[in-house]
Protein backbone atom coordinates (compact mmCIF):
# COMPACT_ATOMS: atom_id res chain seq x y z
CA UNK A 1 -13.29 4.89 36.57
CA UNK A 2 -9.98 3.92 35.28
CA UNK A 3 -7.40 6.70 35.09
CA UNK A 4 -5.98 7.50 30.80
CA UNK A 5 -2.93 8.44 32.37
CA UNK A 6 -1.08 5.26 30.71
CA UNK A 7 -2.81 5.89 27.27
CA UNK A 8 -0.23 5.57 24.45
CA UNK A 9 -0.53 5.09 20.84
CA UNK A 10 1.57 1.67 19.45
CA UNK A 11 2.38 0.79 15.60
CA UNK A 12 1.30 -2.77 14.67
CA UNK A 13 4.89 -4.25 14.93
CA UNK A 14 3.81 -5.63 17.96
CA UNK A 15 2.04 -9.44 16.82
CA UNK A 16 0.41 -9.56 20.26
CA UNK A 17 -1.26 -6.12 20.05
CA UNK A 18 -1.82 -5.98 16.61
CA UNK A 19 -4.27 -8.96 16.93
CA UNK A 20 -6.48 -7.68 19.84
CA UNK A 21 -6.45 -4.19 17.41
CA UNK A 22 -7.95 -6.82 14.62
CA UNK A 23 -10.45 -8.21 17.25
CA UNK A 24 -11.15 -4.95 18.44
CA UNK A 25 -12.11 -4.09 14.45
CA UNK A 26 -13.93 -7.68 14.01
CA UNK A 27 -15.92 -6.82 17.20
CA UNK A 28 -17.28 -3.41 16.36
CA UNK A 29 -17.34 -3.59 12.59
CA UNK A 30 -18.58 -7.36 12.34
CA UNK A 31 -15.20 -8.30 9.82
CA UNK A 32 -13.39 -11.71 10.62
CA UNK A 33 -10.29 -11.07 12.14
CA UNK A 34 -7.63 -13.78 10.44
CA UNK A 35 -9.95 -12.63 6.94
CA UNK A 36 -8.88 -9.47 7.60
CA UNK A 37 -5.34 -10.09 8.49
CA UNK A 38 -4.96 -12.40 5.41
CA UNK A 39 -6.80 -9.63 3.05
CA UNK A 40 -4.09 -7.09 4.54
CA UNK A 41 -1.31 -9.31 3.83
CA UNK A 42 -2.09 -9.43 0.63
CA UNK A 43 -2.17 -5.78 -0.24
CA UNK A 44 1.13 -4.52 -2.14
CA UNK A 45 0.87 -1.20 0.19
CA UNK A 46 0.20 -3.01 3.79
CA UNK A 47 3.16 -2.21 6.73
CA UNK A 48 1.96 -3.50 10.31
CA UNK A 49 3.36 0.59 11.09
CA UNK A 50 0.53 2.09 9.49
CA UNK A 51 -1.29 0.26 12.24
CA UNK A 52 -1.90 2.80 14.85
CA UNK A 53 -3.31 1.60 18.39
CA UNK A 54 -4.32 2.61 21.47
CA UNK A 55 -3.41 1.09 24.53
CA UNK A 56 -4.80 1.80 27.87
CA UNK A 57 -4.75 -0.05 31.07
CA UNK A 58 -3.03 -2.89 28.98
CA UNK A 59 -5.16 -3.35 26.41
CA UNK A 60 -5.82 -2.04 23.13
CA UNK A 61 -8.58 0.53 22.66
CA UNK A 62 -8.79 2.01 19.63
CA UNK A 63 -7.40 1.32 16.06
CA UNK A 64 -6.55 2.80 12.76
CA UNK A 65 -5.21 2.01 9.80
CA UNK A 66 -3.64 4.32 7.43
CA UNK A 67 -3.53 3.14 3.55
CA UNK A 68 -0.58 4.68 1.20
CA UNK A 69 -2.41 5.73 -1.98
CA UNK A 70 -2.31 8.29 -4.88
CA UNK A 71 -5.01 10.66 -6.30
CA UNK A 72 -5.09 11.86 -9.94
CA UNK A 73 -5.57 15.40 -10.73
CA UNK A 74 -5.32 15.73 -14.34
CA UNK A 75 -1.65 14.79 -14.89
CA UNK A 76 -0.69 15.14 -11.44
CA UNK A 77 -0.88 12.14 -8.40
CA UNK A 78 -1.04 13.35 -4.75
CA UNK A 79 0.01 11.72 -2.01
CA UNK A 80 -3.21 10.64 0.03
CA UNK A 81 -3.54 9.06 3.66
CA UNK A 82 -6.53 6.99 3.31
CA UNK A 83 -7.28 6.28 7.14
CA UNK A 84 -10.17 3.12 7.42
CA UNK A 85 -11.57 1.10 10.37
CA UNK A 86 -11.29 3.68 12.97
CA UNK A 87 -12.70 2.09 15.78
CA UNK A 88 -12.88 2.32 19.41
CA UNK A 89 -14.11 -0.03 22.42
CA UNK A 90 -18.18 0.64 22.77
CA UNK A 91 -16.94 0.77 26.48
CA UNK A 92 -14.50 3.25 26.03
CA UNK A 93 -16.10 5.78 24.13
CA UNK A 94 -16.01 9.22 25.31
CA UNK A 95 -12.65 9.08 26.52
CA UNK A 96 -10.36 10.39 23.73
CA UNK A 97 -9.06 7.58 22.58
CA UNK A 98 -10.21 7.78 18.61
CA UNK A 99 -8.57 11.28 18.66
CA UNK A 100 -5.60 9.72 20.27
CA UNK A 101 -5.19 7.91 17.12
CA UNK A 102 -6.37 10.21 14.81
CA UNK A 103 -3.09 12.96 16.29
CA UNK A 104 -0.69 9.99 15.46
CA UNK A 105 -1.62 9.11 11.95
CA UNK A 106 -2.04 12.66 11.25
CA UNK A 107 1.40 13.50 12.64
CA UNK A 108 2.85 10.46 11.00
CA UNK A 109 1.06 11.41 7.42
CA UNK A 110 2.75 14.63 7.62
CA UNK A 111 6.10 13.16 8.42
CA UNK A 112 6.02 11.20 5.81
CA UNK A 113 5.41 14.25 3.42
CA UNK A 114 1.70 13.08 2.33
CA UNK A 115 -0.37 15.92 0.88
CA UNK A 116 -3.95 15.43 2.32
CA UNK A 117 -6.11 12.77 4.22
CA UNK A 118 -9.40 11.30 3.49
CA UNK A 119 -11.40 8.97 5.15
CA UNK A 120 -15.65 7.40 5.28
CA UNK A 121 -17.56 8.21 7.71
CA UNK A 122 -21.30 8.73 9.03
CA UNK A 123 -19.77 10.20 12.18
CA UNK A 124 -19.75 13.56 10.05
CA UNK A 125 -20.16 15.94 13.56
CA UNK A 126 -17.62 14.49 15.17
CA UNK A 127 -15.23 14.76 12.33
CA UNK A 128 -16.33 18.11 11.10
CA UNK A 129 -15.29 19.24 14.80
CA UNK A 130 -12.04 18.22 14.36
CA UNK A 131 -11.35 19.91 11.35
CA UNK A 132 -11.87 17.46 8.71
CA UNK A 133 -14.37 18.87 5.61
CA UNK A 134 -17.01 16.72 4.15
CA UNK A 135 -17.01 15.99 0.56
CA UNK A 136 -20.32 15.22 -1.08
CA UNK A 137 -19.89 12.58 -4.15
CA UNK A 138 -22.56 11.53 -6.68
CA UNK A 139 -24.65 8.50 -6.10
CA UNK A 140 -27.48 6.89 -7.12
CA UNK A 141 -30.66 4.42 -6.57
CA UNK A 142 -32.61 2.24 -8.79
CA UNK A 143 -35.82 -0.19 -7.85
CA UNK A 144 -36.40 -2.63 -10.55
CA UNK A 145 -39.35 -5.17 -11.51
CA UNK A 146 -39.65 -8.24 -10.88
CA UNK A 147 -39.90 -9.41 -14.70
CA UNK A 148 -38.30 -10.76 -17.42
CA UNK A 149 -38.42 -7.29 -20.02
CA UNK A 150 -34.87 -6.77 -20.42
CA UNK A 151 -32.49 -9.53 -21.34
CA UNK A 152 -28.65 -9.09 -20.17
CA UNK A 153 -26.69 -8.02 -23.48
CA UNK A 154 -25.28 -10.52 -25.40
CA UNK A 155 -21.83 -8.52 -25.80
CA UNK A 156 -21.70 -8.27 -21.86
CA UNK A 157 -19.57 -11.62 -20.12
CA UNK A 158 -17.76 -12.49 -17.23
CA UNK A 159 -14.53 -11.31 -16.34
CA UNK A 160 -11.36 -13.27 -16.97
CA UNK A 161 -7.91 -13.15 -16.05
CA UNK A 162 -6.57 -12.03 -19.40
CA UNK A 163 -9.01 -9.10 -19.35
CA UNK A 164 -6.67 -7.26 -16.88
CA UNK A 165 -4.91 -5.51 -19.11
CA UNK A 166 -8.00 -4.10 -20.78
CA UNK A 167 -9.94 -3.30 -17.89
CA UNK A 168 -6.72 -1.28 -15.97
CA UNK A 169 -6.38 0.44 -19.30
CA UNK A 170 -10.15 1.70 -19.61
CA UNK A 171 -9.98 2.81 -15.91
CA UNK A 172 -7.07 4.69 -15.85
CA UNK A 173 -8.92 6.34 -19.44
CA UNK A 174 -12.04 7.06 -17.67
CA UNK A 175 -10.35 8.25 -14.30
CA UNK A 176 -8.64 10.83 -16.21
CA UNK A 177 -11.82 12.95 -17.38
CA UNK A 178 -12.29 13.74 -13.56
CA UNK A 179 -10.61 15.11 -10.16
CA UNK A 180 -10.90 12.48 -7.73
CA UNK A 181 -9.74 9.09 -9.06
CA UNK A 182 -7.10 7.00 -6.97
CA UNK A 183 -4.45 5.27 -8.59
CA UNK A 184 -4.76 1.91 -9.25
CA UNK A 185 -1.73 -0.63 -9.93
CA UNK A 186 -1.09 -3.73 -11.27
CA UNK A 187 -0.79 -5.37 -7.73
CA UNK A 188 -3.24 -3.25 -6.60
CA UNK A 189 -5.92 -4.97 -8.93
CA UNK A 190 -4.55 -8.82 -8.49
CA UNK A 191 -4.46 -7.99 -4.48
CA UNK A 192 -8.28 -6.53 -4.66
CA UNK A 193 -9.64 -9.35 -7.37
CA UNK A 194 -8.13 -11.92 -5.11
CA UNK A 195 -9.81 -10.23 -1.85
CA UNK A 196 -12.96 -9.38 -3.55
CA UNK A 197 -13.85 -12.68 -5.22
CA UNK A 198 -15.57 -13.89 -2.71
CA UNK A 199 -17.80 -10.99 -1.97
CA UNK A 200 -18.42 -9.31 -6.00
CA UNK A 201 -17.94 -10.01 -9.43
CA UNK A 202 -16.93 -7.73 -12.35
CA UNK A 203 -18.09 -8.24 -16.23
CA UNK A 204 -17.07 -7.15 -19.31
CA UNK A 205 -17.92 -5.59 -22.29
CA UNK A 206 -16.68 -7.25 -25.33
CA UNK A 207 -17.19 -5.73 -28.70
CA UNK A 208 -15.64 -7.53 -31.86
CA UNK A 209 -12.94 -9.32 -29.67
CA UNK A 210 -12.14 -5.78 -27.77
CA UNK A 211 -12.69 -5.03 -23.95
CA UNK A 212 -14.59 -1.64 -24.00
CA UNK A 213 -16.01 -1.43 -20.84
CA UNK A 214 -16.16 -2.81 -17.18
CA UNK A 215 -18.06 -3.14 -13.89
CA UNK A 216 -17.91 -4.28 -10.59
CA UNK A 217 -20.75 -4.83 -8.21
CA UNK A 218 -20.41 -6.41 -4.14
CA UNK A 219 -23.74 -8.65 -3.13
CA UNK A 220 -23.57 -8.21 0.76
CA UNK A 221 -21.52 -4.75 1.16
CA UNK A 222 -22.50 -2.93 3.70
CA UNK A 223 -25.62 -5.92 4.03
CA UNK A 224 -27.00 -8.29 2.28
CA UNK A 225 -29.81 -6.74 1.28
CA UNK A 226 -28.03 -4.67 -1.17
CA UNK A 227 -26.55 -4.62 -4.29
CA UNK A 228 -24.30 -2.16 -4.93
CA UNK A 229 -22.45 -1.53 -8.05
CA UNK A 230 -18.71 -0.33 -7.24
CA UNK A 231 -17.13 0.43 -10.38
CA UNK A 232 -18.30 0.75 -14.10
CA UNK A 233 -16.30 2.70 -16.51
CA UNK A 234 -16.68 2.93 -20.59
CA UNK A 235 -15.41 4.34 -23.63
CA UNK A 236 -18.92 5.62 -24.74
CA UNK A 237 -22.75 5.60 -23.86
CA UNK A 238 -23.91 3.12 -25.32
CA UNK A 239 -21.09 0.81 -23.44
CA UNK A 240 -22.53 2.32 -20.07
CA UNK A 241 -25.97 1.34 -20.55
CA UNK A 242 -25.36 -2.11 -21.71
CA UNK A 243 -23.48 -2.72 -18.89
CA UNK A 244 -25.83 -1.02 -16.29
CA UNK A 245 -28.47 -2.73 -17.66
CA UNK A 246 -26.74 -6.07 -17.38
CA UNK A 247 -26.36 -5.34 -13.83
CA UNK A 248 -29.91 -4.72 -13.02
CA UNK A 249 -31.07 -7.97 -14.54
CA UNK A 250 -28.42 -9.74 -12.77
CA UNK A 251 -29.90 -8.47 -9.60
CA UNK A 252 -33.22 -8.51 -10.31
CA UNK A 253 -32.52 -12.51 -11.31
CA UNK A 254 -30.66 -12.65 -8.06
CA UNK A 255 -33.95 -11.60 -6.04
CA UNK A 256 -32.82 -8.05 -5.18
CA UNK A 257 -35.25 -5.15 -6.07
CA UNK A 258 -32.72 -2.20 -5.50
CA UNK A 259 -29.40 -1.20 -7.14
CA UNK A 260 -26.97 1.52 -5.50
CA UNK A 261 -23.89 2.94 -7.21
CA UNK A 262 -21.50 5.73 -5.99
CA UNK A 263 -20.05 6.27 -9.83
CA UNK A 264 -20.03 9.31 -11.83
CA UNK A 265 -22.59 8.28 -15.04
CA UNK A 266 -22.81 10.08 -17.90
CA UNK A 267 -26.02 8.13 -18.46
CA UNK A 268 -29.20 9.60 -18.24
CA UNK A 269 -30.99 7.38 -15.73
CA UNK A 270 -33.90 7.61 -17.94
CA UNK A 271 -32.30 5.84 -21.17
CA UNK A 272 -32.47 2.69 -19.01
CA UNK A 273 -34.43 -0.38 -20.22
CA UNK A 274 -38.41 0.55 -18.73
CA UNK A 275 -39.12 -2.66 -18.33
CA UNK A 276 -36.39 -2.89 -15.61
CA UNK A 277 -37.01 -0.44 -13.35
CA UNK A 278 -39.95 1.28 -10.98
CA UNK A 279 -37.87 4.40 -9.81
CA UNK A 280 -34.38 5.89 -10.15
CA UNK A 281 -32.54 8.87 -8.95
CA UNK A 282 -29.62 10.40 -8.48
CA UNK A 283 -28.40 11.68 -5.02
CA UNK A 284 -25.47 12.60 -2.88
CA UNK A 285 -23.09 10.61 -0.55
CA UNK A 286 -21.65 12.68 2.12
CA UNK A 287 -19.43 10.17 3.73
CA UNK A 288 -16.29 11.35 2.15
CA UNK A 289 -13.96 13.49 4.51
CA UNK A 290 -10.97 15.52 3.14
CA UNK A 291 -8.43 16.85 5.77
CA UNK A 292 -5.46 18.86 4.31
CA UNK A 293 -1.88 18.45 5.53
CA UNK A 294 0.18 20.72 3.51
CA UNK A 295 -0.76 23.20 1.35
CA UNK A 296 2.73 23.99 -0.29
CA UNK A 297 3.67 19.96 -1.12
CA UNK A 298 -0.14 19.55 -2.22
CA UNK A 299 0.25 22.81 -4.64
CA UNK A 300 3.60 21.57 -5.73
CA UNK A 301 2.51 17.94 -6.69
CA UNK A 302 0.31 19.49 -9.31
CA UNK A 303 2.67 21.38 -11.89
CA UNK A 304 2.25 18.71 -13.79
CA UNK A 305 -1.15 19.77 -14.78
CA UNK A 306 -0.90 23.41 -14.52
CA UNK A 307 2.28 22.56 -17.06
CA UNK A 308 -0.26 20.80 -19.62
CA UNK A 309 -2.97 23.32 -19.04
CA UNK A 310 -0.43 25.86 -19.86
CA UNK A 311 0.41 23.99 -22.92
CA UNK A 312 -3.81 23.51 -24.01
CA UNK A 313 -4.88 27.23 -23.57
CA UNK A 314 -1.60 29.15 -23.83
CA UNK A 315 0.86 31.40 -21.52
CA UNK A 316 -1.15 32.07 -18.31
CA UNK A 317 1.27 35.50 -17.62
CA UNK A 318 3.41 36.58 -15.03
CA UNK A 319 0.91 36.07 -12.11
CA UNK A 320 1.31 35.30 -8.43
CA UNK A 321 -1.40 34.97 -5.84
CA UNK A 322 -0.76 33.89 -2.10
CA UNK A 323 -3.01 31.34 -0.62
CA UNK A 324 -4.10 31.32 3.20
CA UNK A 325 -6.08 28.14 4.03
CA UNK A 326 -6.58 27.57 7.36
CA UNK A 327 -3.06 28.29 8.50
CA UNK A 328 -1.01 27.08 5.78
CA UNK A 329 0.02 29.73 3.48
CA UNK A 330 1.51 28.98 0.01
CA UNK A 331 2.98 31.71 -3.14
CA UNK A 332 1.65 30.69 -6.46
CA UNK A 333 3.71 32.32 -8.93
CA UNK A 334 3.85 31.68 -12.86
CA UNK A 335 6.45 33.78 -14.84
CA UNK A 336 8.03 33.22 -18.25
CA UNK A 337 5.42 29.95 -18.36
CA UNK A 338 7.09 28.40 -15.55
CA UNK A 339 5.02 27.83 -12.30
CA UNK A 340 7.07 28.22 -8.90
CA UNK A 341 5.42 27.55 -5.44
CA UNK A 342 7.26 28.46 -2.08
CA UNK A 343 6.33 29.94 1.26
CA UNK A 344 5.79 33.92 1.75
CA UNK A 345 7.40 36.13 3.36
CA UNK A 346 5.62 36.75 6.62
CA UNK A 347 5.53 40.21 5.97
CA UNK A 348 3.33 39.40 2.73
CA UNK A 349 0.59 42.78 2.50
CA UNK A 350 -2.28 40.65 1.44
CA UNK A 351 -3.10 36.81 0.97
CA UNK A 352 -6.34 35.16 -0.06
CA UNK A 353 -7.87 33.45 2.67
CA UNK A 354 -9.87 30.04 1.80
CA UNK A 355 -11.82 27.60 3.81
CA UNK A 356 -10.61 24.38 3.85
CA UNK A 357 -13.92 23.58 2.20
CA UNK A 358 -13.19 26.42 -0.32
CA UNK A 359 -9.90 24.87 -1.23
CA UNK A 360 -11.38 21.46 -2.15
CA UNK A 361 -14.17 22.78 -4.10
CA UNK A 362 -11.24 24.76 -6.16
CA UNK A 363 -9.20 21.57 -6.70
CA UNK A 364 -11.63 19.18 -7.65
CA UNK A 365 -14.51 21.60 -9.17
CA UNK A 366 -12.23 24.95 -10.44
CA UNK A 367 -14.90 26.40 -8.32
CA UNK A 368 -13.92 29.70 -6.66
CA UNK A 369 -15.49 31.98 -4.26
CA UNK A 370 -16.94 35.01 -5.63
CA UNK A 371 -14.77 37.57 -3.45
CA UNK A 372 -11.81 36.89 -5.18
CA UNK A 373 -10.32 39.54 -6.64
CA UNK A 374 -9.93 39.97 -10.54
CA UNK A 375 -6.37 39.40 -10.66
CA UNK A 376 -6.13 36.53 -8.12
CA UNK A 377 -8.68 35.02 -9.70
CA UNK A 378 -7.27 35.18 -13.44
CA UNK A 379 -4.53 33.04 -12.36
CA UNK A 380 -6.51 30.60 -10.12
CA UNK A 381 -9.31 30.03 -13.04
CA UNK A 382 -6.65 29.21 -15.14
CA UNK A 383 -4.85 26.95 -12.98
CA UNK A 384 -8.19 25.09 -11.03
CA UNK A 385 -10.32 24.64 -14.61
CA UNK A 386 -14.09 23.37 -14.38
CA UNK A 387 -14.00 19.87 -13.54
CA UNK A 388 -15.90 17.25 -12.31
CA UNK A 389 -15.26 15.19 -9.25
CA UNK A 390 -15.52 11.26 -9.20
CA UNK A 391 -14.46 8.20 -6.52
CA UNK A 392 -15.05 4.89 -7.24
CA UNK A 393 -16.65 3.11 -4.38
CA UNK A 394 -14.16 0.36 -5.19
CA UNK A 395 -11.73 2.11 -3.76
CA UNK A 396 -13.58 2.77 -0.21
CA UNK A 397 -11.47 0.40 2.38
């Protein structure tokens, strides 16, 4: 068996090595290598560095790409390492090398002063054992007839090029209502239109001459043999079902009997058209993995928020609670309405411990555990509100 003693980890700088990383991904994962390289290049955020491979016995191994993005809180946008196409060598398996990689972009994330880092997986074991903490998100299924009961709506079109505008404005409206929601920027939306096109397509909902709603679906992601709607975002409920409902006949036209969607809806799945559809339910998608990377810059990055929930309910107090998660200890403080976070004193009597798991469920659900004490949890309540959590698919890698 051939010795790991050479194993190193390389950024993509390298032309040579950065291609047999993208073969590496095209042969496990099935993507076209120059597609792939092409897509990247066109992404505002790509830098061959956030390439990180393995390279043992000469050749490359394993691969992983880290992608620069932001997630909103409220008012406040966190630094998040989105990590995608982790791969490794069917051959090689077993050996290390994914962890390899893993310990590099990790390292390099925290260098580079990024808050937390999420990527999709089905590997959830494997992950889970090396600290990572699943993150279940909302999902749902619908089988539809084969029938002609429900016409698309009439005030439901194509998308067109001067409907940007519109449709990054009612995204960035409808991301706000949750936890969860990545940034998305202007090039960020004319690099992922011009990569999607020839996988999706997105409509509109057009209501005397004014965009009020949007959705996205992708014909052949993961397979062909689904169609899965990515985005779909609305100013009200009756915007939502018009534009699921154009969906589902667009499908159903298109010869598919089942529609997936990993969206937060507000709509009751039963206010869809009957004629449409056999069976629909909501469910859970567990594929999302959340690893924090520092619990001071993450706490830090969202006074912001606590600043206009402070300003929406009133002076919080002079508070303090110290937060132990994992091994990262933070001081919460808020006095004279201001909000201060630093590191304790080691000497610090008492801190609230949290799970990792504990700690996301109080960011993105103002969920707490119930042994927190009164005072301690007066402050965190008011800081971590009820929420709900939502993640486009469109924004999976």
């Amino acid at each position: 068996m051939q010795s790991d003693r050479d194993r190193r980890v390389v950024r993509g700088e390298d032309e040579r090595l950065l291609a047999s990383g993208l073969e590496l991904v095209s042969r496990v994962l099935g993507k076209d290598a120059e597609k792939e390289l092409r897509h990247r290049a066109l992404d505002p955020a790509y830098n061959p560095r956030d390439t990180f491979l393995v390279v043992s016995g000469g050749r490359v191994v394993s691969h992983l790409r880290l992608e620069p993005r932001e997630m909103r809180v409220g008012r406040s946008l966190l630094r998040v390492a989105v990590f995608s196409d982790v791969v490794t060598a069917p051959e090689q398996q077993g050996r290390g090398h994914a962890r390899t990689a893993l310990d590099a972009a990790l390292e390099s994330a925290r260098a580079e002063r990024y808050q937390l880092a999420l990527l999709f997986t089905d590997l959830l074991d494997f992950f889970r054992d090396l600290g990572w903490s699943p993150w279940a998100r909302a999902c749902f299924t619908i089988d539809i007839q084969p029938d002609e009961a429900a016409d698309i709506p009439t005030a439901v079109r194509d998308y067109r090029a001067a409907d940007l505008d519109s449709v990054m404005a009612i995204h960035g409206h409808c991301g706000s209502r949750y936890a969860g929601p990545l940034l998305r920027s202007i090039a960020w939306w004319k690099s992922d239109l011009q990569r999607r096109a020839d996988r999706g397509e997105i409509v509109v909902l057009e209501v005397d001459g004014a965009i009020k709603g949007y959705a996205r679906a992708r014909h052949s992601w993961p397979d062909n043999s689904e169609f899965a709607i990515t985005d779909l975002a609305s100013i009200d409920h009756a915007g939502e079902v018009a534009l699921l409902t154009a969906f589902l006949q667009r499908a159903r036209r298109q010869g598919f009997s089942r529609v997936t969607g990993q969206i937060q809806l507000s709509t009751p799945l039963d206010d869809l058209p009957s004629g449409l559809q056999v069976h629909a339910e909501r469910g859970q998608d567990n594929r999302a993995m959340f690893k924090l990377l520092s619990l001071r810059r993450l706490i830090r990055a969202l006074i912001p928020e606590f600043q206009a929930i402070r300003i929406r309910q009133g002076d919080c107090g002079d508070r303090q609670v110290d937060l132990l998660v994992g091994r990262m200890a933070a001081e919460v403080s808020a006095r004279s309405g201001n909000f201060e976070v630093r590191s304790p004193p080691p000497n610090r009597p008492s801190f609230l411990q949290l799970s990792e798991g504990d700690f996301w469920r109080l960011l993105f659900q103002g969920r707490l555990p119930p042994t927190v004490p009164g005072p301690q949890a007066e402050l965190l309540n008011f800081l971590f509100p009820p929420r709900e959590f939502a993640f486009w698919r469109a924004d999976e890698p």
